[in-house]
C-alpha atoms as a PDB file:
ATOM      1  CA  UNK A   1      -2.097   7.523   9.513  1.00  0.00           C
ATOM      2  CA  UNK A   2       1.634   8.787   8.565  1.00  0.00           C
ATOM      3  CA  UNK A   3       2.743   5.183   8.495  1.00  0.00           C
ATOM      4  CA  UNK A   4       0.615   4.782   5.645  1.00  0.00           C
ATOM      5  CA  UNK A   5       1.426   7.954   3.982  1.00  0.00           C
ATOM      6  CA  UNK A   6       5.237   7.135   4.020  1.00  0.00           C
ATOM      7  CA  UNK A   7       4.397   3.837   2.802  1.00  0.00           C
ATOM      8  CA  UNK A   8       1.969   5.037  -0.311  1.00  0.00           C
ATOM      9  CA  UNK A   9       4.704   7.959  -1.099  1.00  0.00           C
ATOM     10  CA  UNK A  10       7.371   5.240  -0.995  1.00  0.00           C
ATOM     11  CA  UNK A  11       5.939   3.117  -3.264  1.00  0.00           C
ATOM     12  CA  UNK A  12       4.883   6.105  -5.234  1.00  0.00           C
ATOM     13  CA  UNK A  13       8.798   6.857  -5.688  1.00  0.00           C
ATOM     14  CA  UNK A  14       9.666   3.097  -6.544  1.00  0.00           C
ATOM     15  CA  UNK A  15       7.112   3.768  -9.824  1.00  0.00           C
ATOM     16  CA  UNK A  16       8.711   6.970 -10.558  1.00  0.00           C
ATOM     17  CA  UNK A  17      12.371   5.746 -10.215  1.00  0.00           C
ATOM     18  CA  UNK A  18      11.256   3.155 -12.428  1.00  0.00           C
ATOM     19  CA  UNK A  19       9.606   5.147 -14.887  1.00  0.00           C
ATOM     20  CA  UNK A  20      12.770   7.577 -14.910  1.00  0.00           C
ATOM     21  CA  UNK A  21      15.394   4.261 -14.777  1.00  0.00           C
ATOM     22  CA  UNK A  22      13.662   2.512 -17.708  1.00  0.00           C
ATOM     23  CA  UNK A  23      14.048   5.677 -19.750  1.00  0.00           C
ATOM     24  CA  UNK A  24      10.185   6.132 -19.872  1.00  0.00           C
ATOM     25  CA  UNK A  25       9.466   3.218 -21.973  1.00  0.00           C
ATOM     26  CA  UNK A  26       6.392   2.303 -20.237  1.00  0.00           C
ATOM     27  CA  UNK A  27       3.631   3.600 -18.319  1.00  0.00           C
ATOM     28  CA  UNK A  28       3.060   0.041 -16.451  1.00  0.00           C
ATOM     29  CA  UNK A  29       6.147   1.465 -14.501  1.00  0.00           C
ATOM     30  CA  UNK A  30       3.852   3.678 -12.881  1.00  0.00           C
ATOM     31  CA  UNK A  31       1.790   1.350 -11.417  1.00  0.00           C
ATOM     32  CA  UNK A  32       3.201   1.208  -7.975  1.00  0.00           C
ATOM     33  CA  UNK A  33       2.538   5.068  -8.194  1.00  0.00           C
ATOM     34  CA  UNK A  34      -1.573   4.470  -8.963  1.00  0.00           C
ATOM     35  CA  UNK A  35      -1.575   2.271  -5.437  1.00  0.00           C
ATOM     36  CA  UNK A  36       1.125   4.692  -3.705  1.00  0.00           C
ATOM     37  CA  UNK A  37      -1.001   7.875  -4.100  1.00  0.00           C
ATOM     38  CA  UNK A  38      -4.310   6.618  -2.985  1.00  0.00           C
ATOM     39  CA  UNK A  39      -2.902   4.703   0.413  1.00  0.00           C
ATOM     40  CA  UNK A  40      -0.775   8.094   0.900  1.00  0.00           C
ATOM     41  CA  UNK A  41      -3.979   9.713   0.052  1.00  0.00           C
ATOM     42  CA  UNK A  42      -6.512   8.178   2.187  1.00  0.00           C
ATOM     43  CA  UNK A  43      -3.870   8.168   4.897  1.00  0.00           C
ATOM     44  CA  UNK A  44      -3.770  11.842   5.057  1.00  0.00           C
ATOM     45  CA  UNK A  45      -7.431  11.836   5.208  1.00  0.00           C
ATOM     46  CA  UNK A  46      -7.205   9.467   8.199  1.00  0.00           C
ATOM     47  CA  UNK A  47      -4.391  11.585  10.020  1.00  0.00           C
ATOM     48  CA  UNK A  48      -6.907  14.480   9.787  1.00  0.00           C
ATOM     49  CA  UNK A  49     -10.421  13.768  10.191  1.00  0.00           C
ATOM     50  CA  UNK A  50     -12.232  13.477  13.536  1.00  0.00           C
ATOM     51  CA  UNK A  51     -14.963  11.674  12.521  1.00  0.00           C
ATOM     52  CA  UNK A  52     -14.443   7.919  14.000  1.00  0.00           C
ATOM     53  CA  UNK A  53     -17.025   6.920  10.922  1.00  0.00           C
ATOM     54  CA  UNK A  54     -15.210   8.862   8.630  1.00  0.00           C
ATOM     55  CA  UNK A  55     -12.173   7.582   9.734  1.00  0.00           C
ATOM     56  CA  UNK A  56     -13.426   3.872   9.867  1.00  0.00           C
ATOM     57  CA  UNK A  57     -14.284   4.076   6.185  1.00  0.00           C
ATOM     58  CA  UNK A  58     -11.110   5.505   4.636  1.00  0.00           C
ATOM     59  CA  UNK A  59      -8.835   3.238   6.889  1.00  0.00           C
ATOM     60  CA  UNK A  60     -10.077  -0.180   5.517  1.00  0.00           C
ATOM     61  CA  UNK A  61     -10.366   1.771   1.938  1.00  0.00           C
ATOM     62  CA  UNK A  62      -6.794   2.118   2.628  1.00  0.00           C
ATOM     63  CA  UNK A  63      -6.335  -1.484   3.252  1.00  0.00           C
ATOM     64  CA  UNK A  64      -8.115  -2.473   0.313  1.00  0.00           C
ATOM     65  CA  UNK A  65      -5.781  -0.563  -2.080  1.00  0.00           C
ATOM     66  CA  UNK A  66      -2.890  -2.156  -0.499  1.00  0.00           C
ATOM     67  CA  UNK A  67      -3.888  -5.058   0.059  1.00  0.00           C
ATOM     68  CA  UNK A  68      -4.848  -5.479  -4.043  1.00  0.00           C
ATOM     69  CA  UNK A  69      -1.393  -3.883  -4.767  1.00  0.00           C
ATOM     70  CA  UNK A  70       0.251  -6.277  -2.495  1.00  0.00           C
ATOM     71  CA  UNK A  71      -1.059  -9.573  -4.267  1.00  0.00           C
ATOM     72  CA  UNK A  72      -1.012  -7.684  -7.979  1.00  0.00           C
ATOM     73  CA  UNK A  73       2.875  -6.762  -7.030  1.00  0.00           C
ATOM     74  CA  UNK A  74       3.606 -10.253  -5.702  1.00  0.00           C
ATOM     75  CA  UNK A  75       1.537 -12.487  -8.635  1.00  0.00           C
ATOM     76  CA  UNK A  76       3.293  -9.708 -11.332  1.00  0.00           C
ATOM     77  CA  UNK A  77       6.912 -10.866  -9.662  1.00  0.00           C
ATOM     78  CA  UNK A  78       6.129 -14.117  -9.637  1.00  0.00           C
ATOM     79  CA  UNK A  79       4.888 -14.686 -13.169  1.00  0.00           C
ATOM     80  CA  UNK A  80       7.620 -12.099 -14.296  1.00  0.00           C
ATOM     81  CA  UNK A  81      10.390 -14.347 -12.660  1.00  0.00           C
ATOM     82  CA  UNK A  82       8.792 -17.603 -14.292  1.00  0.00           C
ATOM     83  CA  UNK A  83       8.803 -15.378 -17.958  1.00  0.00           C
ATOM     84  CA  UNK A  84      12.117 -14.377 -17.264  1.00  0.00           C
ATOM     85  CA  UNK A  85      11.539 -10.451 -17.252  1.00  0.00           C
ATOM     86  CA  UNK A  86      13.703  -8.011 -16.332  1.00  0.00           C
ATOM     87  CA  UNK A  87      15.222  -7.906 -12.960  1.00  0.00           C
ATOM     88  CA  UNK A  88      13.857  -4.278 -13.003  1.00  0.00           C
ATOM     89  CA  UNK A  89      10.409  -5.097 -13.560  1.00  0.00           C
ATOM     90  CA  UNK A  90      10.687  -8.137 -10.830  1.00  0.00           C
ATOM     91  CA  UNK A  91      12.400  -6.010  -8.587  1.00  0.00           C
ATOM     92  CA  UNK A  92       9.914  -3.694  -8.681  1.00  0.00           C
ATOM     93  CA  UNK A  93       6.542  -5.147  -8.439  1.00  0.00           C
ATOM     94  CA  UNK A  94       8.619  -7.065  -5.421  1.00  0.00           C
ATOM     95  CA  UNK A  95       8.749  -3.696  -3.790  1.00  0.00           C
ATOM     96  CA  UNK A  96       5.581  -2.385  -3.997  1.00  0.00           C
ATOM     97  CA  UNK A  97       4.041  -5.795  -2.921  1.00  0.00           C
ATOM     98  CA  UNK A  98       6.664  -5.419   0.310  1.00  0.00           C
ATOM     99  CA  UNK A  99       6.007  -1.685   1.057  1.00  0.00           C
ATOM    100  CA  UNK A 100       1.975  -2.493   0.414  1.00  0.00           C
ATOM    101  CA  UNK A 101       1.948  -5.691   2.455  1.00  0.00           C
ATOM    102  CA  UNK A 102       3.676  -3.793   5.575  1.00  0.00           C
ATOM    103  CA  UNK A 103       1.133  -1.205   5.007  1.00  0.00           C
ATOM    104  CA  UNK A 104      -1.708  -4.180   5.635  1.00  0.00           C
ATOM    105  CA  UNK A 105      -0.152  -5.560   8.089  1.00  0.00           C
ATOM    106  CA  UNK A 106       0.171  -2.252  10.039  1.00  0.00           C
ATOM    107  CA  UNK A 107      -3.371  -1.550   9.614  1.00  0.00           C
ATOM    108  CA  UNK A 108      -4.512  -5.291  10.552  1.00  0.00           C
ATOM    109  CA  UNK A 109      -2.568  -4.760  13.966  1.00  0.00           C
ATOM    110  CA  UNK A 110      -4.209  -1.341  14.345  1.00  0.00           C
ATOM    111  CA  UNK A 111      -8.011  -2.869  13.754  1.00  0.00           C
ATOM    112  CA  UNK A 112      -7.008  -5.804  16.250  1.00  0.00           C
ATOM    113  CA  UNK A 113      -5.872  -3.075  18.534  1.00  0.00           C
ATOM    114  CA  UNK A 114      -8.781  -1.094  18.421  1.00  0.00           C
ATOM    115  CA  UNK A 115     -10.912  -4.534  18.755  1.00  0.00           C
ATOM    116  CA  UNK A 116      -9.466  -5.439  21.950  1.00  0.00           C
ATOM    117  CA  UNK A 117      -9.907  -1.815  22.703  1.00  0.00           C
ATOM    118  CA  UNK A 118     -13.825  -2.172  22.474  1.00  0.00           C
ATOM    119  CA  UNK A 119     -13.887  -5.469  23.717  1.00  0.00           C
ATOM    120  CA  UNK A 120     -12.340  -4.462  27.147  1.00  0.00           C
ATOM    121  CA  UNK A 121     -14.513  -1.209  27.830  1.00  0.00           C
ATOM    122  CA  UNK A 122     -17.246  -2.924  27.061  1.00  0.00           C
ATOM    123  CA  UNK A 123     -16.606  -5.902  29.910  1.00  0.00           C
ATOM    124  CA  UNK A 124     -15.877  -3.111  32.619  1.00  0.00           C
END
C-alpha cells in the first residue's frame, strides 16, 4: 500500500542522492534505487487492484524485494565498516537496509493482521 510506496521511493532517493553526492562515480550507488522502484512499484499495484489474489501475490513479492534489500543493505554495511569504506557507502546501504526492513516489518504486521482476521470469522 502507500506505506510501501513512500518507503521504495525513499530508498529510491537515498540511491540517487548518492549517485549525485559521489559525483557519479559508480553505478553500485544506485542500488538502493533497483529495490526502491520495485517495492514502490508493486505497492502501487497493491493500492489499486481489487483482486484479493492479485493482491496476495504482489504484497509478499513486495516483501521479498525488501526483505533481500534489507539483509544485502545490512551485510554490505557491515562488511563495508569491517573494510573500512567510506562513511558514504556505509551510510547508505545502512539506509536502505532501515527504510527496507520497516517496509517488512509493516507488511509482516499487516499478514498477522489479516491472519487473525480469518482466524476469527472463521470461529463465529
Amino acid at each position: 500500500g502507500n506505506g510501501g510506496v513512500g518507503l521504495g521511493l525513499a530508498s529510491c532517493l537515498v540511491g540517487a542522492i548518492t549517485y549525485e553526492v559521489t559525483e557519479r562515480a559508480s553505478k553500485t550507488a544506485l542500488i538502493p534505487a533497483f529495490f526502491g522502484a520495485p517495492v514502490a512499484g508493486l505497492s502501487m499495484v497493491l493500492a489499486t487492484t481489487q483482486s484479493a489474489a492479485v493482491r496476495k501475490h504482489v504484497a509478499h513479492g513486495a516483501v521479498i524485494v525488501s526483505a533481500l534489500g534489507t539483509v544485502g543493505g545490512l551485510v554490505n554495511s557491515v562488511m563495508g565498516l569491517a573494510k573500512g569504506k567510506s562513511r558514504i557507502v556505509v551510510g547508505e546501504s545502512f539506509a536502505m537496509a532501515v527504510l527496507l526492513g520497516l517496509h517488512v516489518r509493516m507488511a509482516v504486521k499487516h499478514f498477522k493482521a489479516v491472519a487473525k482476521m480469518k482466524r476469527e470469522a472463521a470461529s463465529q
